[in-house]
Every structure is written in structure tokens, then in C-alpha cells.
Protein backbone atom coordinates (compact mmCIF):
# COMPACT_ATOMS: atom_id res chain seq x y z
CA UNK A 1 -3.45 21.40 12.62
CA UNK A 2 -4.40 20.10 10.06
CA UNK A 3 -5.65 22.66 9.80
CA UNK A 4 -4.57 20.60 8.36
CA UNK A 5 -5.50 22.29 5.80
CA UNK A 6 -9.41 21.51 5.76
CA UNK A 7 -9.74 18.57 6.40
CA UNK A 8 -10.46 15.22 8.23
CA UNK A 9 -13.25 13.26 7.91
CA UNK A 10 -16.91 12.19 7.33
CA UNK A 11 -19.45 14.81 5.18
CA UNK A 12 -22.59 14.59 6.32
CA UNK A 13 -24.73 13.59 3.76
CA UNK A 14 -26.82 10.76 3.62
CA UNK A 15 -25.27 9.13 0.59
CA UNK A 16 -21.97 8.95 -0.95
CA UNK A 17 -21.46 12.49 -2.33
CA UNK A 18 -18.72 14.09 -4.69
CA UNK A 19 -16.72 17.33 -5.08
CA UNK A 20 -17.50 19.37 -8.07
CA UNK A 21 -16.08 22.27 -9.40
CA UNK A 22 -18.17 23.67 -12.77
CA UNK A 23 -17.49 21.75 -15.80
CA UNK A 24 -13.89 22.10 -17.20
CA UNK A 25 -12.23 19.34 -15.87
CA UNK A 26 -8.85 21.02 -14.67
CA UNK A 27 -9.14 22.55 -11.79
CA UNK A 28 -7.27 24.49 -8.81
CA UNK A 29 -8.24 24.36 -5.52
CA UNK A 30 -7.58 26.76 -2.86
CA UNK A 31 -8.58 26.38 0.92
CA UNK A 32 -8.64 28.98 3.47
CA UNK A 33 -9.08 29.06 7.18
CA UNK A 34 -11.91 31.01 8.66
CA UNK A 35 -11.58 31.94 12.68
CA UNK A 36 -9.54 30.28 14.51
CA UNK A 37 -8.20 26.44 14.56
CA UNK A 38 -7.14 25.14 17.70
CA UNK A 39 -4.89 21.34 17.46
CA UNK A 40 -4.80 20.66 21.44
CA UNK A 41 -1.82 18.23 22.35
CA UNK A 42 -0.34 17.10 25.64
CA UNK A 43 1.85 20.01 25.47
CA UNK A 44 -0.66 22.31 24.93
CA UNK A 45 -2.26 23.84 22.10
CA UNK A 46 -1.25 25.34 18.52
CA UNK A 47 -2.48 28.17 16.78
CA UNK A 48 -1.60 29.72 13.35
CA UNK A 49 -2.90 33.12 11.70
CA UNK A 50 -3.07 32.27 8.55
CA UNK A 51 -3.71 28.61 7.43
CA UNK A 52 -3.82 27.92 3.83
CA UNK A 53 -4.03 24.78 1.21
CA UNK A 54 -4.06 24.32 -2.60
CA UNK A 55 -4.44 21.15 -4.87
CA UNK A 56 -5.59 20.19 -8.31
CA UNK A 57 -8.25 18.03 -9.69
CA UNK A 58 -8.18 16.78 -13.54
CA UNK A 59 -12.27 16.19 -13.25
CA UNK A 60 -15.27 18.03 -13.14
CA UNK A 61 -16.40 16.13 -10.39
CA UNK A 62 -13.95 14.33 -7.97
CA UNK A 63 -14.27 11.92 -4.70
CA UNK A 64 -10.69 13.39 -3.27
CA UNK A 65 -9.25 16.08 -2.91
CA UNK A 66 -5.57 16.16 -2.33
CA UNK A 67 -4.57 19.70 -0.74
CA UNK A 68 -0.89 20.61 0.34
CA UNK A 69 -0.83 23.14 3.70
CA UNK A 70 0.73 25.92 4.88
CA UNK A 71 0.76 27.62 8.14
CA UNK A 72 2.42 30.92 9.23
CA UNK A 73 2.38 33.66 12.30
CA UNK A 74 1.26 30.17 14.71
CA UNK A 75 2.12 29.99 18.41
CA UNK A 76 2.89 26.61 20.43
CA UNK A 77 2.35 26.03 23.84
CA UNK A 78 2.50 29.55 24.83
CA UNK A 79 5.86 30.14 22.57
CA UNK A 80 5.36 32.52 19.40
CA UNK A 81 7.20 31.93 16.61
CA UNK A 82 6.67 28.24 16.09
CA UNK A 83 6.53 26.74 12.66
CA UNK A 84 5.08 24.25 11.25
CA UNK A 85 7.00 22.23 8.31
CA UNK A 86 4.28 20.03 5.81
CA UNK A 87 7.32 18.73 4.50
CA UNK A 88 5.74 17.38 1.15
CA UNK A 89 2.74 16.03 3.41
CA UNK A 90 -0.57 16.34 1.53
CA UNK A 91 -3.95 15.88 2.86
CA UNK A 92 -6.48 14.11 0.89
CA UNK A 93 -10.52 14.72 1.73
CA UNK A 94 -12.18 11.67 0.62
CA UNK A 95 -16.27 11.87 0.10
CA UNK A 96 -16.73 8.27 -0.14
CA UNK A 97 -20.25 6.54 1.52
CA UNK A 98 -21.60 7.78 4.70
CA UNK A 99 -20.77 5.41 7.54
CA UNK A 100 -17.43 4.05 5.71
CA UNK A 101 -14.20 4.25 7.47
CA UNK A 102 -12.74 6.51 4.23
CA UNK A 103 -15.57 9.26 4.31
CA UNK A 104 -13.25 12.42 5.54
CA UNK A 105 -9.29 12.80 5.73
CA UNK A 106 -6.13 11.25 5.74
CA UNK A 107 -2.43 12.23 5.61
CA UNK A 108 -0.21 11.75 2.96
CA UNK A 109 3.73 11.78 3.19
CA UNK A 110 6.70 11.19 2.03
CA UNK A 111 8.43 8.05 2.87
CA UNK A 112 10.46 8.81 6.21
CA UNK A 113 8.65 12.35 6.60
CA UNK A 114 5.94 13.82 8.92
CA UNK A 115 4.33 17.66 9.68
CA UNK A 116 7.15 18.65 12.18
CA UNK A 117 5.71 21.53 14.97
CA UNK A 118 8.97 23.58 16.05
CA UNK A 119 8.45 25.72 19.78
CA UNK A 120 10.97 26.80 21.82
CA UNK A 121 9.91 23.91 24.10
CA UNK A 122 8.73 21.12 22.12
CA UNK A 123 9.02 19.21 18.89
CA UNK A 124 5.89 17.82 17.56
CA UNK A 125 5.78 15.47 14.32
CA UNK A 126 2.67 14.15 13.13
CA UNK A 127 2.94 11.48 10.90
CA UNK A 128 1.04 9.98 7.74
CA UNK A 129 -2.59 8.02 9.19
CA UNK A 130 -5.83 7.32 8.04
CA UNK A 131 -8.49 8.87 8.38
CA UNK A 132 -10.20 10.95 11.43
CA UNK A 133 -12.68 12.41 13.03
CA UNK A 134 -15.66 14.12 11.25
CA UNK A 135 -16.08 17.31 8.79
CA UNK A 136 -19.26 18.82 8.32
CA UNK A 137 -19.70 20.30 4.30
CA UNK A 138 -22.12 22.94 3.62
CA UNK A 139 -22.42 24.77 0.14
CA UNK A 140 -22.15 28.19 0.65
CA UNK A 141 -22.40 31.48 -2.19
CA UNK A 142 -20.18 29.32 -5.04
CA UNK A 143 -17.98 27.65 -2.66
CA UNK A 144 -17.61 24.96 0.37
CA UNK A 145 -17.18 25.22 3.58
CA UNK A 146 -15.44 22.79 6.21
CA UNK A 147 -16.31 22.59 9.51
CA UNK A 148 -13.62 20.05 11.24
CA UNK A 149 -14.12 18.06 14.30
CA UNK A 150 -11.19 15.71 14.45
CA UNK A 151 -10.16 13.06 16.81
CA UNK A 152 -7.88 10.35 17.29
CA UNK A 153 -4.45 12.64 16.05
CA UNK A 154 -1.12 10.55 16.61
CA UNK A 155 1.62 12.59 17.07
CA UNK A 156 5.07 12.14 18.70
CA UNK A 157 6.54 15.11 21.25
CA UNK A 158 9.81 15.94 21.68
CA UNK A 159 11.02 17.96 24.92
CA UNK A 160 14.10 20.55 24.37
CA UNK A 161 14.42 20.33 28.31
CA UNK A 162 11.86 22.95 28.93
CA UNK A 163 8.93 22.03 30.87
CA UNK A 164 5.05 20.93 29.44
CA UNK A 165 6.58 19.04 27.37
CA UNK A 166 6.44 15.24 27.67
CA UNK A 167 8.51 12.72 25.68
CA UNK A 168 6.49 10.16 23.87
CA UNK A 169 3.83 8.98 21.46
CA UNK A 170 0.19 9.53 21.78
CA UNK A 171 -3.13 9.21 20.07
CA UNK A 172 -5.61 11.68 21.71
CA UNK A 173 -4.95 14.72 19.40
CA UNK A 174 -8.07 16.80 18.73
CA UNK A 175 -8.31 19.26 16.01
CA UNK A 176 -11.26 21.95 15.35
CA UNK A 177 -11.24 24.84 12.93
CA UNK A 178 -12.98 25.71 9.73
CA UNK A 179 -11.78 26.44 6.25
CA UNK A 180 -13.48 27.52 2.83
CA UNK A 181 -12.70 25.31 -0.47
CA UNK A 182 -12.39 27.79 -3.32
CA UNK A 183 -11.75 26.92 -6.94
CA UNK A 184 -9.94 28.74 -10.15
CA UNK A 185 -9.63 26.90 -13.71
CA UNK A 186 -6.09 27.20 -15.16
CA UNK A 187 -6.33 31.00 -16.03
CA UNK A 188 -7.24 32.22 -12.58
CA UNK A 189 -10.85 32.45 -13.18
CA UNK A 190 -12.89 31.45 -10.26
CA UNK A 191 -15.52 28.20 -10.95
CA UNK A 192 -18.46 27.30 -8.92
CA UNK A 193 -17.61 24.78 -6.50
CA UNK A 194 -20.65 22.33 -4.29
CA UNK A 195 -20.52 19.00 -3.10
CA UNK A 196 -23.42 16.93 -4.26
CA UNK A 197 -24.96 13.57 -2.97
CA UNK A 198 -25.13 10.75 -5.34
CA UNK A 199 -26.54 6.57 -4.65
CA UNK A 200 -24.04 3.54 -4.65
CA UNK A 201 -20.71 3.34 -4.33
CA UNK A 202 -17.89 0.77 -4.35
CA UNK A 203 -13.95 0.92 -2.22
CA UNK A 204 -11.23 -0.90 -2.30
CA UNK A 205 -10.74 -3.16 1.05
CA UNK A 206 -7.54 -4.78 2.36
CA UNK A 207 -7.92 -6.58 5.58
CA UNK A 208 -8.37 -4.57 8.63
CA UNK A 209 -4.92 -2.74 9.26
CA UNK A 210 -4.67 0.51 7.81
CA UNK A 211 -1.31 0.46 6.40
CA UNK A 212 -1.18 -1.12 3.19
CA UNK A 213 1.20 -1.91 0.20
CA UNK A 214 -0.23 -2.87 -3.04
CA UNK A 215 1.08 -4.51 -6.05
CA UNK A 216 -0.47 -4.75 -9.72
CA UNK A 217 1.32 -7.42 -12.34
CA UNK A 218 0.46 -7.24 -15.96
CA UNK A 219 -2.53 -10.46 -16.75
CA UNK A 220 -2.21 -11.43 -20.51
CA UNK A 221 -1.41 -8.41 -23.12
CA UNK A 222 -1.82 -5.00 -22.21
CA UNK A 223 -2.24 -2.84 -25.63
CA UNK A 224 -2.01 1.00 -26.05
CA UNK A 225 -2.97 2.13 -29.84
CA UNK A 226 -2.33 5.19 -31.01
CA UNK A 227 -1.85 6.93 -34.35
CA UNK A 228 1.97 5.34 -34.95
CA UNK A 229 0.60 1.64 -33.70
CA UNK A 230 0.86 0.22 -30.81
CA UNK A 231 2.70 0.01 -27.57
CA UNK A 232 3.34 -3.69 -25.65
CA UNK A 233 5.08 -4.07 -22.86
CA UNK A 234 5.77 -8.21 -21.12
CA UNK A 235 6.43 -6.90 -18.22
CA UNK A 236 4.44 -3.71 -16.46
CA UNK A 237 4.28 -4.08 -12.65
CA UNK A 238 2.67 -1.26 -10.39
CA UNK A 239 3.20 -0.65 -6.38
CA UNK A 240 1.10 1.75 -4.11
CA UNK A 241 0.71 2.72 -0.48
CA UNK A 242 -2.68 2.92 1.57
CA UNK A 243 -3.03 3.91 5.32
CA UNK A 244 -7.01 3.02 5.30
CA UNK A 245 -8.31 -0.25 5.60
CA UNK A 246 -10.36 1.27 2.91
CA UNK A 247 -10.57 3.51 0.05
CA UNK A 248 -12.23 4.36 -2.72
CA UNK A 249 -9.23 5.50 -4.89
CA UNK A 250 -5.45 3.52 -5.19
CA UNK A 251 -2.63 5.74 -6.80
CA UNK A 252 0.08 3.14 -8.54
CA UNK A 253 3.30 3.86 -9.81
CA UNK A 254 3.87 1.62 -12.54
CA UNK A 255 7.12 0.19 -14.24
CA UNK A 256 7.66 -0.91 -17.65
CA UNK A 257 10.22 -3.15 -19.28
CA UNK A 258 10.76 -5.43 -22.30
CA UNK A 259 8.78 -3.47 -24.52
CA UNK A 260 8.21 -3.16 -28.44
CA UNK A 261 6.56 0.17 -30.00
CA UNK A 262 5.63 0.31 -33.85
CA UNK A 263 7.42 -2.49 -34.65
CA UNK A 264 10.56 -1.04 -32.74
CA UNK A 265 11.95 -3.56 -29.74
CA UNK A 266 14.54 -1.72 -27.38
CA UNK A 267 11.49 0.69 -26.60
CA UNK A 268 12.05 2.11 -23.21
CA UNK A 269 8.62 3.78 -20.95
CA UNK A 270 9.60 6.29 -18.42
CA UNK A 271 6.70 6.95 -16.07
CA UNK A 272 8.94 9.97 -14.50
CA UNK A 273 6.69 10.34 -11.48
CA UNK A 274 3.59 10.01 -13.45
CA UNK A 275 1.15 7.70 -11.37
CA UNK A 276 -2.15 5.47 -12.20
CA UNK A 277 -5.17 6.64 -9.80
CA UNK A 278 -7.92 3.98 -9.97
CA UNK A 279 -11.27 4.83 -8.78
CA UNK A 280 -14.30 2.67 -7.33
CA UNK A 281 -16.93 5.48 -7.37
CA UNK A 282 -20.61 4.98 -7.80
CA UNK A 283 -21.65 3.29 -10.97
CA UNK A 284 -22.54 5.54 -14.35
CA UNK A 285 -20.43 8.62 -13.46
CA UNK A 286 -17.59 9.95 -14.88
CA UNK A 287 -15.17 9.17 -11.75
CA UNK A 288 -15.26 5.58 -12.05
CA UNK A 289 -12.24 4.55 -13.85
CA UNK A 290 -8.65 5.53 -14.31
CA UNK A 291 -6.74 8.99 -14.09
CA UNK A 292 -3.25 10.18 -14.87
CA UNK A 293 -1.48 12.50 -12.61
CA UNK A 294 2.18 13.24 -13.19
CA UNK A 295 4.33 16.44 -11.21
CA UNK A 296 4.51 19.46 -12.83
CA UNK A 297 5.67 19.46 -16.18
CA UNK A 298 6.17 15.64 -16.32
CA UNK A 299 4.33 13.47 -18.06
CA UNK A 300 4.87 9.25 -19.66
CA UNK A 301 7.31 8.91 -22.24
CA UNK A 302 7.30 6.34 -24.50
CA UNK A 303 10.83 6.48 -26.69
CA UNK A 304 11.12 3.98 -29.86
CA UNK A 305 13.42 4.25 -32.88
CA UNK A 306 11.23 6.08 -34.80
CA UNK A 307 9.04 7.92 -32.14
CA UNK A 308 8.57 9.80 -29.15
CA UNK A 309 5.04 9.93 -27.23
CA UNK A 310 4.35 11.30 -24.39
CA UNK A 311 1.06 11.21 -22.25
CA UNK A 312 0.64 13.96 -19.93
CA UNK A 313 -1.98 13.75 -16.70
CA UNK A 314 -5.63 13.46 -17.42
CA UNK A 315 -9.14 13.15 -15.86
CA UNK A 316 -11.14 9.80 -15.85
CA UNK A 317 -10.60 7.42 -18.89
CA UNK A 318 -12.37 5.06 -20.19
CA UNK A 319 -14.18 2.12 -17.91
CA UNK A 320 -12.66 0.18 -15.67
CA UNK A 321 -14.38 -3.48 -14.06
CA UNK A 322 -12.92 -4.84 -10.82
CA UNK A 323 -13.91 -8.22 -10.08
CA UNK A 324 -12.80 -10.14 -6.99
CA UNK A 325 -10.72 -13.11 -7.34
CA UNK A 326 -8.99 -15.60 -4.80
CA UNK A 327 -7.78 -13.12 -2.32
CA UNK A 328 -6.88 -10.05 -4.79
CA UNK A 329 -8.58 -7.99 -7.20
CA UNK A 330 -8.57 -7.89 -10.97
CA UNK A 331 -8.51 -4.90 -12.90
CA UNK A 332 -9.69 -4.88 -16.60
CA UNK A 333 -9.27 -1.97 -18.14
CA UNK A 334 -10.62 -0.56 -21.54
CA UNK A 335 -9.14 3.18 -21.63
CA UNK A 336 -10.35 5.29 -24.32
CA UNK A 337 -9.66 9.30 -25.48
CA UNK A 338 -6.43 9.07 -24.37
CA UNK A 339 -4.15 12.48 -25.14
CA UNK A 340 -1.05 11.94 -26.15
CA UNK A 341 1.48 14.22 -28.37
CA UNK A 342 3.85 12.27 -31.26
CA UNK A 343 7.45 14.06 -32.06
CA UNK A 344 9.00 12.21 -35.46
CA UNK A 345 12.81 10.91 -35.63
CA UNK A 346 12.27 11.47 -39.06
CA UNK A 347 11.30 7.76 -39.82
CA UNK A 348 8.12 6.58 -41.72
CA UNK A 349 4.92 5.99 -39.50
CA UNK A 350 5.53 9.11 -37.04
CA UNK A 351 2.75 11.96 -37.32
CA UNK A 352 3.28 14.71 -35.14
CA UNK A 353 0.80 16.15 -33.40
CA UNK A 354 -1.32 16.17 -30.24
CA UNK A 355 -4.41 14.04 -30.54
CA UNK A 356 -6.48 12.34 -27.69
CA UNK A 357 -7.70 9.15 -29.74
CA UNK A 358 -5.47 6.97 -27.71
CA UNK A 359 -7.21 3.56 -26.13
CA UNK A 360 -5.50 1.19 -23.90
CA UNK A 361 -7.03 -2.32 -23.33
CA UNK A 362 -5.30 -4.61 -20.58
CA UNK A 363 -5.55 -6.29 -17.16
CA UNK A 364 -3.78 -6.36 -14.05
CA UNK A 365 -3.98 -8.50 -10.73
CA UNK A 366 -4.12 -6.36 -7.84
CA UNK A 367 -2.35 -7.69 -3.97
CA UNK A 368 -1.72 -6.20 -1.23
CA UNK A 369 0.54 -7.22 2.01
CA UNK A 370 1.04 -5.53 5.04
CA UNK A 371 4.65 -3.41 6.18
CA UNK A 372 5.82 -6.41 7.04
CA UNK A 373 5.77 -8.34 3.70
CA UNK A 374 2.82 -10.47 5.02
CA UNK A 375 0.36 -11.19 2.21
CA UNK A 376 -3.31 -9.48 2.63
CA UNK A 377 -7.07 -10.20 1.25
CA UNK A 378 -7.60 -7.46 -0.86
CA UNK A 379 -11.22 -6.58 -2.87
CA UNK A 380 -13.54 -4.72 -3.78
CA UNK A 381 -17.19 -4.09 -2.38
């Protein structure tokens, strides 16, 4: 299923290894199933014609991909017509270190949703988990292929009072299929794409349950200067989910309050869906830092008396140094080439214009505690 769009699990390289997709940074992703994908379920098995994914990447060279699904013309336990709802479930193909719990796939969703499988006998949802099974890359003409081998699938059956169809919760789905990453730049022209080895590597741990929730809290001043001054905010506090023990990337969703911009106080920061991804990565590459990723069309607003900024997604920034602490993590940051666009309210000290000389320089404490509120060690190895 899963087919998931391409992907579950381990590459099978002998280091840690990386996406990369020719040398712009922005990039769109496109996967496509080759053969046939079989997800095999107490109820029987599901099959789908045509199997497709797409994501975006703001790097040149990546450790995840994040890849939405979609699956039409798929039969269920002997009953055509099924579908099979993603329901703003992503999947996200880590390449991570060989032999670590995060080299492969896990599912993102929603809070509350799942991948819902609709037969005429059966309801199947499959919900978000860590990662599974093993994937097997090879770099083909330009692009790379996926050879799944997945394991370990929780799903939850429904019956609609047919029969084969049992009620319940289980853990022995198996998923096998094949699908070949492609990769366009913004104007539709197709890039090289490859996944390449590379030594070292660093994730983020948090205990030994999967299911994490992580919270970052402003240490000291954080300061973002750009050409109308700067930006300070006493209060910026960041939350995040994980469903791996660990990972080498944590996306955050930060809030801002109390803050003062050019002098201004009353400033107000909208993140509108924009979110923080930290990276571990191997040391000396480009992915180890911070990116920006924000939904279409969105992007950080900063709103002062005099000024309007707004900072749209971006790759990598910057450096970032993680050093462990009692229990948690600390996060240093010193962000530099930030872009960011300025829109005057007609007051002195407002240039407009779009210019990427923006730096940020800050820290934040990093804890995590389980779905239950119960505080875990978090760091960073």
C-alpha cells in the first residue's frame, strides 16, 4: 500500500547516504509504480493500477523525502472498485545510517486521520507509524528506483457484515512493490536524480517508544537582523511530533509573542503553517542545519508599525550545534542568507525589496514527553 507511495525502509548502502537531485535546490519529486504492488492483510490482498506520489525538496541534496500518494483502478479482497483515501497522509523516506531504526519509511498524518481502504466488504485504515521493513535503492538512467519489502504494517479492519473480513487490530501487514523516484525543477524540466553514500552521521533520540512530542523554549535572546533592524521576540516556543524512537530530522511549529521589531513593540509573527525542520546529518554538508517549509503560498510574517517581512520556505541555513544537556537537547543556532522580502508603511527605515542577507542567532532547549504527558530523555548521538 504504501505503495505507499515508494517507500518504507532501510537503503542498502553501507553508510549513511543522501537523496540528490542536480544542483538547484528546489525541487519536485514524482514517484511512480512499476509492476505490480501487492499489501496482503487478513482480509486479503490490495491491488491498485496506477500508484503515484509527489513531494518537494528545498535542497540539492536531502536525507527525506516527504511524498503524498495516490492510488486509483485498485481491487480489495476480490471486490473492484475499492479506494483508497491518503487523507493528507504523507510518507517520508528517510536515508539516515545503515543499521539505524530511521533508515527507510514512516507515515505521516494528520492528527485523528489514517489511509482508509474502502471494499464492498471491509474497511481498512492504516494509521501514522514508524518506520518498516526494508527498501532496496538502485540508481538507474537519471533516476531511482525502489524496491520495497515491508513488514510489520498495523492496520485496523472493519467488517460491513460480509465475510473475510475480521474485526480488529493487527500488526502483520506486508507490503512489496516497486516504484521509480523522478525529479523536475520548478519549470517542469527534468533533473538528474541518485542517491549517494556519505561517512558519519548524527539523529535525534528520545527514549525507546516511538511516539514522541517535542517541545523547544527560547534560551537567552534569539536575534533576526535584517535590512530594517532587528526582530526579538521573549517568548518563542516550538512543538513537534515523532513516531521513531529516532530520527535524523524534527519539523517544529513555532509560536511567537511579546515581540519588538525596529524599534516597534506590538509586533505580531504569524508562522501561518510555516514550520522549522532541524537536521542532524553527517558533519560538513549542506543538510546539517535548519530549513523552512511553509504550504503553498504561505510563508512567516513579521508585521511592525513601520514594516512588513515575510520569509518564505528555504533550503538549509546556516549551522546549527546540538549539544546534550541534562535529559534534553540544546539547539544553538547561527542562521545566515536568510531570504526575506520588506513592504514599507511608508515610515523611515523600511526598504523594499527581496534580499537574502538575513541571519538569525539564538538558542532553544529541546524536550520531549511521551502521549501521555510523561517527560522523556531526549539527545542527540
Amino acid at each position: 500500500m504504501v505503495a505507499a507511495a515508494t517507500l518504507f525502509g532501510p537503503a542498502t548502502f553501507a553508510s549513511a547516504t543522501e537523496f540528490h537531485a542536480g544542483t538547484a535546490p528546489h525541487t519536485l519529486w514524482s514517484g511512480t509504480q512499476v509492476g505490480e504492488d501487492v499489501l496482503s492483510l487478513k482480509a486479503g490482498t490490495l491491488r491498485c493500477k496506477k500508484i503515484s506520489s509527489s513531494g518537494t525538496t528545498t535542497v540539492a541534496t536531502a536525507t527525506t523525502v516527504d511524498l503524498t500518494p495516490s492510488f486509483s483502478e485498485c481491487t480489495a479482497f476480490g471486490f473492484v472498485s475499492t479506494t483508497v483515501d491518503a487523507n493528507g497522509c504523507t510518507y517520508r523516506l528517510h536515508t539516515a545510517k545503515e543499521g539505524s531504526s530511521t533508515q527507510g519509511t514512516s507515515i505521516l498524518c494528520p492528527e485523528g486521520k489514517a489511509i482508509v481502504i474502502t471494499a464492498f466488504n471491509c474497511e481498512v485504515s492504516i494509521p501514522a507509524q514508524g518506520v518498516l521493513g526494508t527498501v532496496t535503492y538502485t540508481n538507474t538512467e537519471g533516476d531511482i528506483t525502489a524496491d520495497l519489502n515491508i513488514t510489520g504494517v498495523k492496520y485496523t479492519q472493519v467488517s460491513k457484515s460480509f465475510p473475510g473480513c475480521t474485526n480488529g487490530t493487527f500488526t502483520d501487514g506486508t507490503y512489496k512493490g516497486t516504484t521509480t523516484l523522478t525529479a523536475t525543477d520548478t519549470a517542469g524540466t527534468a533533473k538528474e536524480t541518485w542517491v549517494e553514500g556519505v561517512t558519519g552521521g548524527t539523529e535525534f533520540h528520545a527514549g525507546t517508544s516511538p511516539h514522541t512530542l517535542w517541545s523547544g523554549t527560547q534560551s537567552g535572546e534569539d536575534v533576526f537582523t535584517v535590512k530594517a533592524g532587528t526582530v526579538k521576540c521573549r517568548k518563542i516556543t516550538s512543538s513537534g511530533t515523532t513516531t521513531a524512537a529516532t530520527t535524523t530530522t524534527l519539523d517544529l511549529t513555532p509560536s511567537f509573542s511579546e515581540c519588538t521589531a525596529f524599534g516597534f513593540v506590538g509586533t505580531t509573527v504569524d508562522a501561518n503553517g510555516c514550520i522549522y525542520r532541524l537536521h542532524t546529518a553527517k558533519e560538513g554538508i549542506s543538510t546539517q542545519g535548519t530549513s523552512i517549509v511553509c504550504p503553498e503560498g504561505k510563508a512567516i510574517v513579521v508585521t511592525a508599525s513601520n514594516c512588513e517581512l515575510s520569509v518564505p520556505a528555504q533550503g538549509v541555513l546556516g549551522t546549527v550545534t546540538y549539544t546534550n544537556t541534562e535529559g534534553d537537547i540544546t539547539a544553538d543556532l547561527n542562521l545566515s542568507a536568510i531570504k526575506y522580502t520588506q513592504v514599507s508603511k511608508s515610515f523611515p527605515g523600511c526598504t523594499n525589496g527581496t534580499f537574502t542577507d538575513g541571519k538569525y542567532v539564538g538558542a532553544t532547549t529541546l524536550t520531549a514527553t511521551d502521549t501521555a504527558g510523561t517527560a522523556k530523555e531526549t539527545w542527540v548521538e
